[in-house]
Structure formats: structure tokens, C-alpha cells
PDB file of N, CA and C in Angstrom:
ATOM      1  N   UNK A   1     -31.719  10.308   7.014  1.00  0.00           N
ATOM      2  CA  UNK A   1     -31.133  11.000   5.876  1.00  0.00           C
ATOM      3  C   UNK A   1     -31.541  10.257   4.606  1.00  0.00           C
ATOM      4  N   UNK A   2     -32.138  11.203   3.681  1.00  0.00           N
ATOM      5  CA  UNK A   2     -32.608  10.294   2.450  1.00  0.00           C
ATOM      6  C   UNK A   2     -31.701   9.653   1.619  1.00  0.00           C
ATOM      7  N   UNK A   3     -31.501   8.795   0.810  1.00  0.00           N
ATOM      8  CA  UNK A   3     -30.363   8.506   0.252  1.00  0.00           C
ATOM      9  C   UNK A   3     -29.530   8.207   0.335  1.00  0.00           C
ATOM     10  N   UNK A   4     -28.960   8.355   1.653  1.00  0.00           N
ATOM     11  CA  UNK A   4     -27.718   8.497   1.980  1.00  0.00           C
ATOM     12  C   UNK A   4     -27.284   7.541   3.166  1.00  0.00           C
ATOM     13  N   UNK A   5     -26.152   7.388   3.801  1.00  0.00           N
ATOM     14  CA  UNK A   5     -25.807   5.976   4.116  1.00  0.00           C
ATOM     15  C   UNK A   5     -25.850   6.321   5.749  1.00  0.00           C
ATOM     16  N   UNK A   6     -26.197   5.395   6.921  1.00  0.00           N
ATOM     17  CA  UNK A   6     -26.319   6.110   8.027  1.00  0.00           C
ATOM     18  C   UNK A   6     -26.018   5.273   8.816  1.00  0.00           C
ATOM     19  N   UNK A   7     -25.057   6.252   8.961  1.00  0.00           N
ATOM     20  CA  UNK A   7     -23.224   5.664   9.946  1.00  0.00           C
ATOM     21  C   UNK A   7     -23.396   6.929  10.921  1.00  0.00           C
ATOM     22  N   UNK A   8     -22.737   6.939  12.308  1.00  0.00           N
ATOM     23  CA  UNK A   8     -22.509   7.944  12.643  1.00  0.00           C
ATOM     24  C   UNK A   8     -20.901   8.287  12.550  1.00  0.00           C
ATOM     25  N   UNK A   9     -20.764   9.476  12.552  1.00  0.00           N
ATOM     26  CA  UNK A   9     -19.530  10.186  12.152  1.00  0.00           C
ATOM     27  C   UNK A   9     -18.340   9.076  13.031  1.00  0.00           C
ATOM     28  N   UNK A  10     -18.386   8.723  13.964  1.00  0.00           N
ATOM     29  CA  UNK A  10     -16.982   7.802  14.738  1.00  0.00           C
ATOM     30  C   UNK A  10     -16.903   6.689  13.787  1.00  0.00           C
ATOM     31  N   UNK A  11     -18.205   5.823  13.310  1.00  0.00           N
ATOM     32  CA  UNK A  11     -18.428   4.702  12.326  1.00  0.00           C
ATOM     33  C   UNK A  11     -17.628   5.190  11.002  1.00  0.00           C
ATOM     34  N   UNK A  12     -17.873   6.268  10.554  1.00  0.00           N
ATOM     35  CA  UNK A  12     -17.512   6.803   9.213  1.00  0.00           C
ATOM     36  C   UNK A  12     -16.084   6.857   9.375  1.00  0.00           C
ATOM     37  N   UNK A  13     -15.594   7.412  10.537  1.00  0.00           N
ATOM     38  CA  UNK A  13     -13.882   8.216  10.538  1.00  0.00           C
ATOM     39  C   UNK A  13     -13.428   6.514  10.483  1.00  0.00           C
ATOM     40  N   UNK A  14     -13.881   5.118  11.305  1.00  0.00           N
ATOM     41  CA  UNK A  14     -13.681   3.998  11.284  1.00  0.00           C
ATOM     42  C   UNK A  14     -13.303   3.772  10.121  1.00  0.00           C
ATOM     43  N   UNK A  15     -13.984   3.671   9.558  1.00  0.00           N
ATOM     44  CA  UNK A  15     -14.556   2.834   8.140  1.00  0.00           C
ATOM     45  C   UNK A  15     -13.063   3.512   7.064  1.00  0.00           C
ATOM     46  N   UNK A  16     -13.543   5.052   7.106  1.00  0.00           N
ATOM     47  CA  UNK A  16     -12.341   5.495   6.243  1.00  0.00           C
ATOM     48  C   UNK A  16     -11.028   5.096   6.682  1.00  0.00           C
ATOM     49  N   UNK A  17     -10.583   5.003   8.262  1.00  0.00           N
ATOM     50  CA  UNK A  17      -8.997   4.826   8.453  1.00  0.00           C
ATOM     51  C   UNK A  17      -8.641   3.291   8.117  1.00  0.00           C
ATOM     52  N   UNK A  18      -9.852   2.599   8.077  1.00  0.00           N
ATOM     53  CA  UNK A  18      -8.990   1.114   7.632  1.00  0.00           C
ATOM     54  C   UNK A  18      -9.180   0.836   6.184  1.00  0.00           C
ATOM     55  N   UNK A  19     -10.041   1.645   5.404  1.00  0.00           N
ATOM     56  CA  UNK A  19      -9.599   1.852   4.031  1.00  0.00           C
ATOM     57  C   UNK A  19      -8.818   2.308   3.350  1.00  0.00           C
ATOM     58  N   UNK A  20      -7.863   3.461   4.614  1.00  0.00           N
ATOM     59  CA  UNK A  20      -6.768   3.775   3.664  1.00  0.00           C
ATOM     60  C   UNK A  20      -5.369   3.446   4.170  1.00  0.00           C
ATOM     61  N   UNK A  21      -4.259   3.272   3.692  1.00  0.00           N
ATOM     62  CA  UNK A  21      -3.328   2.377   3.897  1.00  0.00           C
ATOM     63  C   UNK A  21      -2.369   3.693   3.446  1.00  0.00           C
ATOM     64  N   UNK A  22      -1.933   4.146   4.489  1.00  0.00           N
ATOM     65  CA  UNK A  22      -0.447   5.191   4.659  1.00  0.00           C
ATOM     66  C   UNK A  22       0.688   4.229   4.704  1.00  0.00           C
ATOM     67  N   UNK A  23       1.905   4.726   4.054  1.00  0.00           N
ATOM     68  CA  UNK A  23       3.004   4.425   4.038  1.00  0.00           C
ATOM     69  C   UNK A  23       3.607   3.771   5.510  1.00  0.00           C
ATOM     70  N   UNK A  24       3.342   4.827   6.215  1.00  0.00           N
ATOM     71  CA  UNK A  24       4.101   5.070   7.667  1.00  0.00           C
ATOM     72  C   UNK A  24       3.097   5.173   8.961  1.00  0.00           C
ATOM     73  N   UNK A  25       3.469   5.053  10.022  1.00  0.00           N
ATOM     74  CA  UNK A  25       2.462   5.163  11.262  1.00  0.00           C
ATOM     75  C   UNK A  25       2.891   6.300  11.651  1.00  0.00           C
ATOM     76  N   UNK A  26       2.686   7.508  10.976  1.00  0.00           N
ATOM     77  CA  UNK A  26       3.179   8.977  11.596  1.00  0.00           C
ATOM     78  C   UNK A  26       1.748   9.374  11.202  1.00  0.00           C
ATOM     79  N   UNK A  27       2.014  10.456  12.142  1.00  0.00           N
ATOM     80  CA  UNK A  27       0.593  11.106  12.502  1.00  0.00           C
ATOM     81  C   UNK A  27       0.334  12.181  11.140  1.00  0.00           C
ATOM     82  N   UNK A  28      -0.623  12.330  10.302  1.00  0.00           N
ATOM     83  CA  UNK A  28      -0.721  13.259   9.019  1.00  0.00           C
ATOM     84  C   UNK A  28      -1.744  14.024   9.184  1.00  0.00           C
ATOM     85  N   UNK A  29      -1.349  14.860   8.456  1.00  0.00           N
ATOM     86  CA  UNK A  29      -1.827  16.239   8.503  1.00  0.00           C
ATOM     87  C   UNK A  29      -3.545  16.013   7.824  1.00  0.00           C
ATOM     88  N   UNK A  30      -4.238  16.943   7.756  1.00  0.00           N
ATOM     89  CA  UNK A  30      -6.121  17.058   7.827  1.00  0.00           C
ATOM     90  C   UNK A  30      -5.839  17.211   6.440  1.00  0.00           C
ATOM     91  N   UNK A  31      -5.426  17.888   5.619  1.00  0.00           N
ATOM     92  CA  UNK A  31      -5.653  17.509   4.223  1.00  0.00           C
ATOM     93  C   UNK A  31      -4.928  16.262   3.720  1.00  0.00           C
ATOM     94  N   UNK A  32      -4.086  15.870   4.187  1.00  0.00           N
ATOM     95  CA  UNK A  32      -3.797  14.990   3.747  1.00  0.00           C
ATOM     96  C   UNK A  32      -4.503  13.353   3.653  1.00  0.00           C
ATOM     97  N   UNK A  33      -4.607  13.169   5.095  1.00  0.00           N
ATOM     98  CA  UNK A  33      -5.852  12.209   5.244  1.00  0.00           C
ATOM     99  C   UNK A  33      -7.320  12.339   4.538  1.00  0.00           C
ATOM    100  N   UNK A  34      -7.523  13.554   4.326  1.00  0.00           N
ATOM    101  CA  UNK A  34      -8.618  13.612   3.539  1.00  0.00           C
ATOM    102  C   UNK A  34      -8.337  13.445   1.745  1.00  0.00           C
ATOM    103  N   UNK A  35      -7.348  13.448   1.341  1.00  0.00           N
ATOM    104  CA  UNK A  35      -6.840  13.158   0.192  1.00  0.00           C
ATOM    105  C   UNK A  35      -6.982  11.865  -0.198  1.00  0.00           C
ATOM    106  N   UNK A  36      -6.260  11.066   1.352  1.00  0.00           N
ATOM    107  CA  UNK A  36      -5.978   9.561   1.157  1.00  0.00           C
ATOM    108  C   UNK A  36      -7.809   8.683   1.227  1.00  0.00           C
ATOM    109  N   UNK A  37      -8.635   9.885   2.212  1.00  0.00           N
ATOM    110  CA  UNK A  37      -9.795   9.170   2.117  1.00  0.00           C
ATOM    111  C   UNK A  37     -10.610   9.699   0.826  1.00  0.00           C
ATOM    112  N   UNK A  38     -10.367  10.767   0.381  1.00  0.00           N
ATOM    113  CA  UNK A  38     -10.942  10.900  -1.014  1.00  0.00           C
ATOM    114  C   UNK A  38     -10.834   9.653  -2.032  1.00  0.00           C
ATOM    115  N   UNK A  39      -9.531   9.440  -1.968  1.00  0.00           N
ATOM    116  CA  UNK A  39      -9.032   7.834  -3.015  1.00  0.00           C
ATOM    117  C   UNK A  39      -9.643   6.761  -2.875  1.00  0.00           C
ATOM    118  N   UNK A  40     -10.005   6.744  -1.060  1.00  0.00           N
ATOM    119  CA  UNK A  40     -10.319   4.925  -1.277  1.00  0.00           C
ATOM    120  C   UNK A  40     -11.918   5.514  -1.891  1.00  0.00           C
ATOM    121  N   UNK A  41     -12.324   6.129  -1.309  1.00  0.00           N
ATOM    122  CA  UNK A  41     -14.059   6.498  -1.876  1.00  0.00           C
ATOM    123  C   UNK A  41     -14.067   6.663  -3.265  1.00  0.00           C
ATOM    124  N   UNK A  42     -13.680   7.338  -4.061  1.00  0.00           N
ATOM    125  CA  UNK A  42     -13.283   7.263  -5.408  1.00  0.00           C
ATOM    126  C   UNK A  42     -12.913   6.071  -6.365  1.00  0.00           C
ATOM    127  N   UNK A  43     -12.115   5.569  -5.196  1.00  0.00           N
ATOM    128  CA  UNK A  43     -11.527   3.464  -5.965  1.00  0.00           C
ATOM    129  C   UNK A  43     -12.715   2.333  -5.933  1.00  0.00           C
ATOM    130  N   UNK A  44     -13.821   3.017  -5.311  1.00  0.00           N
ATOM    131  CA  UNK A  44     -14.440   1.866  -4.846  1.00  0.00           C
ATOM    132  C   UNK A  44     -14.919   1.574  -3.837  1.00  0.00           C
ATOM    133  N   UNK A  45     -14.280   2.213  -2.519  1.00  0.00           N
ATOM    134  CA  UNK A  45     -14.591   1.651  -1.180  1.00  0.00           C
ATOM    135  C   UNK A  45     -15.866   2.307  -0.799  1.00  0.00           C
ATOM    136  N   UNK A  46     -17.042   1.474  -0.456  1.00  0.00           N
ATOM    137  CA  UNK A  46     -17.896   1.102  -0.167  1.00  0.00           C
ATOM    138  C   UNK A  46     -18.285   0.317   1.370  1.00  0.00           C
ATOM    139  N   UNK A  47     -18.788   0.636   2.284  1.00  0.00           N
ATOM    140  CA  UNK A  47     -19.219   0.029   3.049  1.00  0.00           C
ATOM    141  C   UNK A  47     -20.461  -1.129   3.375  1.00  0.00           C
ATOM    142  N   UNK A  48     -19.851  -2.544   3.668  1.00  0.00           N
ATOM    143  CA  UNK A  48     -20.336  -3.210   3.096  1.00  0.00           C
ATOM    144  C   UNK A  48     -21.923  -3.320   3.204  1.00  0.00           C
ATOM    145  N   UNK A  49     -22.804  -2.842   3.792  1.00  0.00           N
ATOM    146  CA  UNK A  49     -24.526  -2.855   3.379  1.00  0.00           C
ATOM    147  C   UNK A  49     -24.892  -1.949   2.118  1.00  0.00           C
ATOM    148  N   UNK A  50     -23.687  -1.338   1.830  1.00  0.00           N
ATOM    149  CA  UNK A  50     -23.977  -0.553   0.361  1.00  0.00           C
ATOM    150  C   UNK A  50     -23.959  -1.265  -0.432  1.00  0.00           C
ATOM    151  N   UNK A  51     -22.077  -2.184  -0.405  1.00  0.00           N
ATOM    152  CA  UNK A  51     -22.261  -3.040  -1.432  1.00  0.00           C
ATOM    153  C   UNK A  51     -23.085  -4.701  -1.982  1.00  0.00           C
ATOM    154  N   UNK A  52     -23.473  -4.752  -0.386  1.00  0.00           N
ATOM    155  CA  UNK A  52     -24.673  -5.318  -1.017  1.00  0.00           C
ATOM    156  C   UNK A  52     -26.025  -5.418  -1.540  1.00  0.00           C
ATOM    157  N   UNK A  53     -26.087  -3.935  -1.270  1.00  0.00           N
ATOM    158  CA  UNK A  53     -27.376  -3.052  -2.055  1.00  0.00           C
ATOM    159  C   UNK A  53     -27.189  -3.238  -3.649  1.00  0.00           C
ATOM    160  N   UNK A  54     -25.980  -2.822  -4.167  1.00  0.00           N
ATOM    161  CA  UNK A  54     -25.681  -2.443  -5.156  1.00  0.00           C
ATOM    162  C   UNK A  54     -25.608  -3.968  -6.053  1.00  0.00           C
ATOM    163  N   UNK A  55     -24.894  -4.848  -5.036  1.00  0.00           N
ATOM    164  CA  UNK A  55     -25.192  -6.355  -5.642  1.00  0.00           C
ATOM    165  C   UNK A  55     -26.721  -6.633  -5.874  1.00  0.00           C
ATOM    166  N   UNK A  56     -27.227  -6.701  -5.262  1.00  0.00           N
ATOM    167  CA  UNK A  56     -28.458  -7.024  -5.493  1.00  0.00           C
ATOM    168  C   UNK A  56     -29.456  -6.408  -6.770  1.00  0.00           C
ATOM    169  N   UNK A  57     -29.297  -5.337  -6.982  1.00  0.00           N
ATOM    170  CA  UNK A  57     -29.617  -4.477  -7.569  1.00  0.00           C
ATOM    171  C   UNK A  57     -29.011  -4.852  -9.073  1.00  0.00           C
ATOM    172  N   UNK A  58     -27.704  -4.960  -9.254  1.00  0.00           N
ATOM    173  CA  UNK A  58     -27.034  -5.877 -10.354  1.00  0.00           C
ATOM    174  C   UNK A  58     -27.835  -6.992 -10.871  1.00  0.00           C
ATOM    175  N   UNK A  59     -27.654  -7.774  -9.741  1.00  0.00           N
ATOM    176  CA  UNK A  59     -28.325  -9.122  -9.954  1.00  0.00           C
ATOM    177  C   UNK A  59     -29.900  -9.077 -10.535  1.00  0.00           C
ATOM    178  N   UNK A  60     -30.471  -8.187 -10.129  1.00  0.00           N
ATOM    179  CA  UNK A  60     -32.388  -7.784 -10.756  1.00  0.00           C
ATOM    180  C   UNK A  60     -31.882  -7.982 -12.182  1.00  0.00           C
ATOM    181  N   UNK A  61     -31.184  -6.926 -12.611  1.00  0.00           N
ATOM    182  CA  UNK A  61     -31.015  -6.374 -13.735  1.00  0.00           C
ATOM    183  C   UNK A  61     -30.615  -7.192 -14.362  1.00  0.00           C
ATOM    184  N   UNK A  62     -29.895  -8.190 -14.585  1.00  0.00           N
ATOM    185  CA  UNK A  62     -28.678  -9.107 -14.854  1.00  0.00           C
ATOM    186  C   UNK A  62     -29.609 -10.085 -15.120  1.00  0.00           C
ATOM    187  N   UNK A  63     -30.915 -10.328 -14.340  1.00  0.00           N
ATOM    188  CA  UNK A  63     -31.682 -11.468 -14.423  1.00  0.00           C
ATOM    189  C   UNK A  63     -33.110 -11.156 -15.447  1.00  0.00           C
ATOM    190  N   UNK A  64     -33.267 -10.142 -15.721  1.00  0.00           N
ATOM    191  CA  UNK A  64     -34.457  -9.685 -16.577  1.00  0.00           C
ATOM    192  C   UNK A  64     -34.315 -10.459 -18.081  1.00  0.00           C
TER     193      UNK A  64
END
């Protein structure tokens, strides 16, 4: 996939449930979890070979 980050979908559902932090251990509804994973992706959350793409990439720039 060009561009784009390559996880397979079980890696991805991973990645999102320990980025997002529910109140309660009750089971939630499909929009809702997708709400809560909209946020962390939106805040920042990044998986980390991205964010060290993105470091690096800083750092070029930062050093010119």
C-alpha cells in the first residue's frame, strides 16, 4: 500500500484498543469505539515506526 502504514487489520484493532482508555470494562457499542478511536488518531497516536519516521524527518530539517 503506497503511503500508507502496513499493519494487518488484528495489528491495527491492537494498536487502537490500547490507545484508547474507556471509563469502564463494559463492552461498547461500534460507533462508539470508533469515536474513542477517532480521538486517539486525531490526538496524536501514532504507531511507533511512524513516529519515528516523522522524527527523523524533523531532525533533517531542524539540521539544514
Amino acid at each position: 500500500m503506497k503511503g500508507g502504514i502496513d499493519i494487518g487489520k488484528g495489528d491495527f484493532a491492537q494498536l487502537l484498543a490500547e490507545a484508547t482508555v474507556l471509563p469502564d470494562s463494559k463492552p461498547i457499542s461500534l460507533p462508539d469505539y470508533l469515536e474513542e478511536a477517532m480521538c486517539a488518531i486525531l490526538n496524536g497516536f501514532l504507531p511507533v515506526s511512524e513516529q519515528l519516521f516523522d522524527g527523523e524527518a524533523s531532525e533533517d530539517t531542524n539540521g539544514s
